[in-house]
N, C-alpha and C. Protein backbone atom coordinates (compact mmCIF):
# COMPACT_ATOMS: atom_id res chain seq x y z
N UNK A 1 0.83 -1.18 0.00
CA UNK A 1 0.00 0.00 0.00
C UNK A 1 0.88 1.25 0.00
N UNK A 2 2.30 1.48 0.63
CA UNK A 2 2.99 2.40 0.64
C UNK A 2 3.93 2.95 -0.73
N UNK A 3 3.82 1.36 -1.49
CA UNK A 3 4.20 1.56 -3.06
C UNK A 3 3.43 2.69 -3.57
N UNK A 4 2.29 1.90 -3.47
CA UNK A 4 1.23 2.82 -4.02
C UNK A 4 0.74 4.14 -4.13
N UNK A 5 0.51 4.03 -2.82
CA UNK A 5 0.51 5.81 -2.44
C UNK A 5 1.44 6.53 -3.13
N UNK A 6 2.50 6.21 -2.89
CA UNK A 6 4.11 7.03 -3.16
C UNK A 6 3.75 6.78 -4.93
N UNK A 7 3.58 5.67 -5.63
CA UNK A 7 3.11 5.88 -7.10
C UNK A 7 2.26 7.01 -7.57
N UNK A 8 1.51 7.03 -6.51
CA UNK A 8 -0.16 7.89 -7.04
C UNK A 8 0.56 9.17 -7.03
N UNK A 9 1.44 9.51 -5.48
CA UNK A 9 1.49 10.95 -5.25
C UNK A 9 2.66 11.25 -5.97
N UNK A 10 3.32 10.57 -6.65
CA UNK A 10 4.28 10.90 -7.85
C UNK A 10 3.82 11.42 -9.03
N UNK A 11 2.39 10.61 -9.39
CA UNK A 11 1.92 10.57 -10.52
C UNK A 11 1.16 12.16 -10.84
N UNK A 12 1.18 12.52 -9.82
CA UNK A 12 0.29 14.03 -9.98
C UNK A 12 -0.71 13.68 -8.72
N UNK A 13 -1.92 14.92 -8.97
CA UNK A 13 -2.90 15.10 -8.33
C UNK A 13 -4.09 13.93 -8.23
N UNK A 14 -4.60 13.87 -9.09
CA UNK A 14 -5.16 12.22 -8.77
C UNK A 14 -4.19 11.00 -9.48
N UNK A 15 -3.46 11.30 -10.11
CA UNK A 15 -2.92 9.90 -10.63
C UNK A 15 -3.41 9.04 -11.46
N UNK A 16 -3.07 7.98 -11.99
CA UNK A 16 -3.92 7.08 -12.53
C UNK A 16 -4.45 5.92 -11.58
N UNK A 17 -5.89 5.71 -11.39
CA UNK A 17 -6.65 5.52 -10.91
C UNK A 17 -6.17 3.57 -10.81
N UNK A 18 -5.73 3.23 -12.00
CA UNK A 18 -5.72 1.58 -12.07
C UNK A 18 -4.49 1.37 -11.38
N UNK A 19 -3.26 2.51 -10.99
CA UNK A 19 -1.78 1.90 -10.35
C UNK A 19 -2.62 1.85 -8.95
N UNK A 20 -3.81 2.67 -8.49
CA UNK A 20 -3.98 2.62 -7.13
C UNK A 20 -5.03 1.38 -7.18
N UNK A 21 -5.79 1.01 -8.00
CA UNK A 21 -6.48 -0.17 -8.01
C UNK A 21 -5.33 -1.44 -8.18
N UNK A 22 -4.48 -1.54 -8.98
CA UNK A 22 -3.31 -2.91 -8.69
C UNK A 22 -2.54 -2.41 -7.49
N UNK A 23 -2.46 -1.57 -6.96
CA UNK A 23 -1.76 -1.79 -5.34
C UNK A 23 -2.70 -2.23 -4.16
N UNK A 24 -4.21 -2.23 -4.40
CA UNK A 24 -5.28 -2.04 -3.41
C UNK A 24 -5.25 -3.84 -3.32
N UNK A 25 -5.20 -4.24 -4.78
CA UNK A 25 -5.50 -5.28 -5.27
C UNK A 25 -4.75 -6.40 -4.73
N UNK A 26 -3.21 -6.30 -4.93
CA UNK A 26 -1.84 -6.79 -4.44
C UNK A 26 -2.01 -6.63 -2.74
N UNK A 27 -2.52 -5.83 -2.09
CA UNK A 27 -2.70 -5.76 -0.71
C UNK A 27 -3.49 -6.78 -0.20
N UNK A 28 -4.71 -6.97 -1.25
CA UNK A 28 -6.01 -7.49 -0.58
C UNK A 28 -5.10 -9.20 -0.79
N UNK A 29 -5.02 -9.85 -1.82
CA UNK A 29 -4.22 -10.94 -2.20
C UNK A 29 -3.06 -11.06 -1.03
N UNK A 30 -2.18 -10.59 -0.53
CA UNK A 30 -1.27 -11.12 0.71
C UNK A 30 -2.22 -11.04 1.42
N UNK A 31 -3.42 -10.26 2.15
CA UNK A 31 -3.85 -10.07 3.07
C UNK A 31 -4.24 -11.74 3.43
N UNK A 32 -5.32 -11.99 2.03
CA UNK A 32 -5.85 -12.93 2.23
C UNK A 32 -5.39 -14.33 2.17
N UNK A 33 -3.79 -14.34 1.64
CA UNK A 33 -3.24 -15.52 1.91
C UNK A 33 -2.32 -15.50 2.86
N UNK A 34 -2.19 -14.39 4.24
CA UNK A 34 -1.86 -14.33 4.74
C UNK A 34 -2.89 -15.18 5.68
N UNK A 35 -4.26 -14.90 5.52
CA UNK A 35 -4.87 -15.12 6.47
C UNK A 35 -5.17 -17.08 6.42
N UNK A 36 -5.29 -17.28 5.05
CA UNK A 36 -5.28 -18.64 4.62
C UNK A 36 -4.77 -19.66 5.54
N UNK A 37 -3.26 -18.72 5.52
CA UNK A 37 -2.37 -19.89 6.19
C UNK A 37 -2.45 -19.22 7.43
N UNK A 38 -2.88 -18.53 8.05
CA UNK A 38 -2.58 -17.92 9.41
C UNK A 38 -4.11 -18.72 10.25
N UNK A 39 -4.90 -19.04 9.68
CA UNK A 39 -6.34 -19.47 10.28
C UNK A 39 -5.77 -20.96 10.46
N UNK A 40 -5.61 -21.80 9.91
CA UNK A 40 -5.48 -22.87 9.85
C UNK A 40 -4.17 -23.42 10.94
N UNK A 41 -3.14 -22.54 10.72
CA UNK A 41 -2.14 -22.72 11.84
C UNK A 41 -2.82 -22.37 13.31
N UNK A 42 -3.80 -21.46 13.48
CA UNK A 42 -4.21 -20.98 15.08
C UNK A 42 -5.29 -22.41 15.57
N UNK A 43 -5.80 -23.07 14.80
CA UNK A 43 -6.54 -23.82 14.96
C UNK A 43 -5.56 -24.97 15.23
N UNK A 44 -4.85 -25.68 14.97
CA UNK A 44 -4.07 -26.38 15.31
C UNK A 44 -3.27 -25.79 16.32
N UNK A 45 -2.73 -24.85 16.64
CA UNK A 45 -2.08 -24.53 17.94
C UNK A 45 -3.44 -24.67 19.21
N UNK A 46 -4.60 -24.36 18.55
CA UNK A 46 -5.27 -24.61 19.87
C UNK A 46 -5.84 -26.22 20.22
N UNK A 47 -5.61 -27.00 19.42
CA UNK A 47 -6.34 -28.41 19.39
C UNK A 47 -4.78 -28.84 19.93
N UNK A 48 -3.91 -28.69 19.48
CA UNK A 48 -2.54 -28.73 20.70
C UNK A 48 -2.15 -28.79 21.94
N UNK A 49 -2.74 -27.37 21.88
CA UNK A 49 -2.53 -26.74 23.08
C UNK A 49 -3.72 -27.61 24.35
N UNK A 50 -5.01 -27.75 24.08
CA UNK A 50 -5.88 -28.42 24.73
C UNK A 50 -5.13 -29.65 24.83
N UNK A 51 -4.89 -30.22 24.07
CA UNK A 51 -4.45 -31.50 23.98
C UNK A 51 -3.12 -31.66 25.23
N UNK A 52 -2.17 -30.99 24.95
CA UNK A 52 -1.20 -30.69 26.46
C UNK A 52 -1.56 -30.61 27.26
N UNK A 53 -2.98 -29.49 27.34
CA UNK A 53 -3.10 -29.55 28.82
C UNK A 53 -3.67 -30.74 29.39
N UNK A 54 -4.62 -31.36 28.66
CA UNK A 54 -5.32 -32.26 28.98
C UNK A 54 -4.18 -33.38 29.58
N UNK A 55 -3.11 -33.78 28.51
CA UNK A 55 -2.23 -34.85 29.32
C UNK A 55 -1.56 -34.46 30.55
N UNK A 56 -1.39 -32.23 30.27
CA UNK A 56 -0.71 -32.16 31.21
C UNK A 56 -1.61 -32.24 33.09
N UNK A 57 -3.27 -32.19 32.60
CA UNK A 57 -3.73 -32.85 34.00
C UNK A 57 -3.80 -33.97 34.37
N UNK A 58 -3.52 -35.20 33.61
CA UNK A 58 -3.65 -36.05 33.65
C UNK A 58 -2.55 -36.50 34.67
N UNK A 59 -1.07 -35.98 34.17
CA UNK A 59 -0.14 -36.17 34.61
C UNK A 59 -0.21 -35.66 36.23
N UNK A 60 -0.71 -34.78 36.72
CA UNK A 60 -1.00 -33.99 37.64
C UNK A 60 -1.74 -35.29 38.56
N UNK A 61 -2.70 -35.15 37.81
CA UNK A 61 -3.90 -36.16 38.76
C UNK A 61 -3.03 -37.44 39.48
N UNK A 62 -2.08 -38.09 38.78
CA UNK A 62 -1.64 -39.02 38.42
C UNK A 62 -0.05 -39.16 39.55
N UNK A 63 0.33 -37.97 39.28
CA UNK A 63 1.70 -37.64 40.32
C UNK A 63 0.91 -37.72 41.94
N UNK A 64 0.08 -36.59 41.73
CA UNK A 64 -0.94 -36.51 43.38
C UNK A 64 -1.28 -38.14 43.55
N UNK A 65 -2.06 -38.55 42.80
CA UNK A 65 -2.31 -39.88 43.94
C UNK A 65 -1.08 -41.21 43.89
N UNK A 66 -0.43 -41.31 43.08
CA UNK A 66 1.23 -41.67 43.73
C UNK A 66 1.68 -41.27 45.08
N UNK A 67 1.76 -39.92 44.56
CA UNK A 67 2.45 -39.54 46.33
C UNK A 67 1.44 -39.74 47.17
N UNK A 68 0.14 -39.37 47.02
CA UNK A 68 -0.71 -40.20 48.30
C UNK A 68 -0.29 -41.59 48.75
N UNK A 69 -0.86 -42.37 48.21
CA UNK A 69 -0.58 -43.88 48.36
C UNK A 69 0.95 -43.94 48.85
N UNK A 70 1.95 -42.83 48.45
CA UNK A 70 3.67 -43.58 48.99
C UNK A 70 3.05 -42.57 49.89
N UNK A 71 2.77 -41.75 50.92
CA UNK A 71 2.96 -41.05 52.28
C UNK A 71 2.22 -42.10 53.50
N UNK A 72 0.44 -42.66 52.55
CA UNK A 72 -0.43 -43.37 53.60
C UNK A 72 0.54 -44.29 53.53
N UNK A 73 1.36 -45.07 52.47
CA UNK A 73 1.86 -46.38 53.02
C UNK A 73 2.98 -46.08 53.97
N UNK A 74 3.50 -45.07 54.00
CA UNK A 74 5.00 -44.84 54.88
C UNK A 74 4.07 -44.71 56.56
N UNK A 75 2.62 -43.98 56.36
CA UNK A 75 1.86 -44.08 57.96
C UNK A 75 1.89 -45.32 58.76
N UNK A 76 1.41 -46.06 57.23
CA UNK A 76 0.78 -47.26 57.95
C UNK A 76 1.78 -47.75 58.45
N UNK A 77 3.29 -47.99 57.78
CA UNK A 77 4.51 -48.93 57.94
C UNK A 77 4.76 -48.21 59.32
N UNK A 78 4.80 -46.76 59.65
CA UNK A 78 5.38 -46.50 61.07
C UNK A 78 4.64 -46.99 62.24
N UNK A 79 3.07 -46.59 62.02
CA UNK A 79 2.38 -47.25 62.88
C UNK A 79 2.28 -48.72 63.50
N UNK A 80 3.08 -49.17 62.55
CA UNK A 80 3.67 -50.59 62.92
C UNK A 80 4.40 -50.96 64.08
């Protein structure tokens, strides 16, 4: 878009109308294959990301009742 401008305001007072329509044009085209690949990557970072956390509570849940079971068994063994 900064091509452009700088084309137009070279070109005179209004310029020719089609260099500012192929720069508008060229903008909209990256925009939108910017977005192409930019949608599709956020969606997978979040089905990821859930996905981590999910193992990462799992792992959680999983550490906690380990160490339960090794503290009650170290009770029971002293109470011995």
């Amino acid at each position: 878009m900064i091509e452009t401008f700088e084309t137009v305001a070279l070109a005179g007072a209004l310029g020719d109308p089609s260099q500012l329509a192929n720069g508008i044009s060229e903008a909209l085209v990256t925009t939108g294959l910017g977005l192409a690949i930019a949608i599709p990557f956020l969606a997978f970072h979040h089905f990821f990301k859930a996905k981590t956390n999910t193992y990462g509570t799992a792992l959680a849940k999983e550490a906690n009742k380990r160490t339960r079971d090794w503290m009650l068994q170290k009770e029971v063994a002293g109470a011995h």
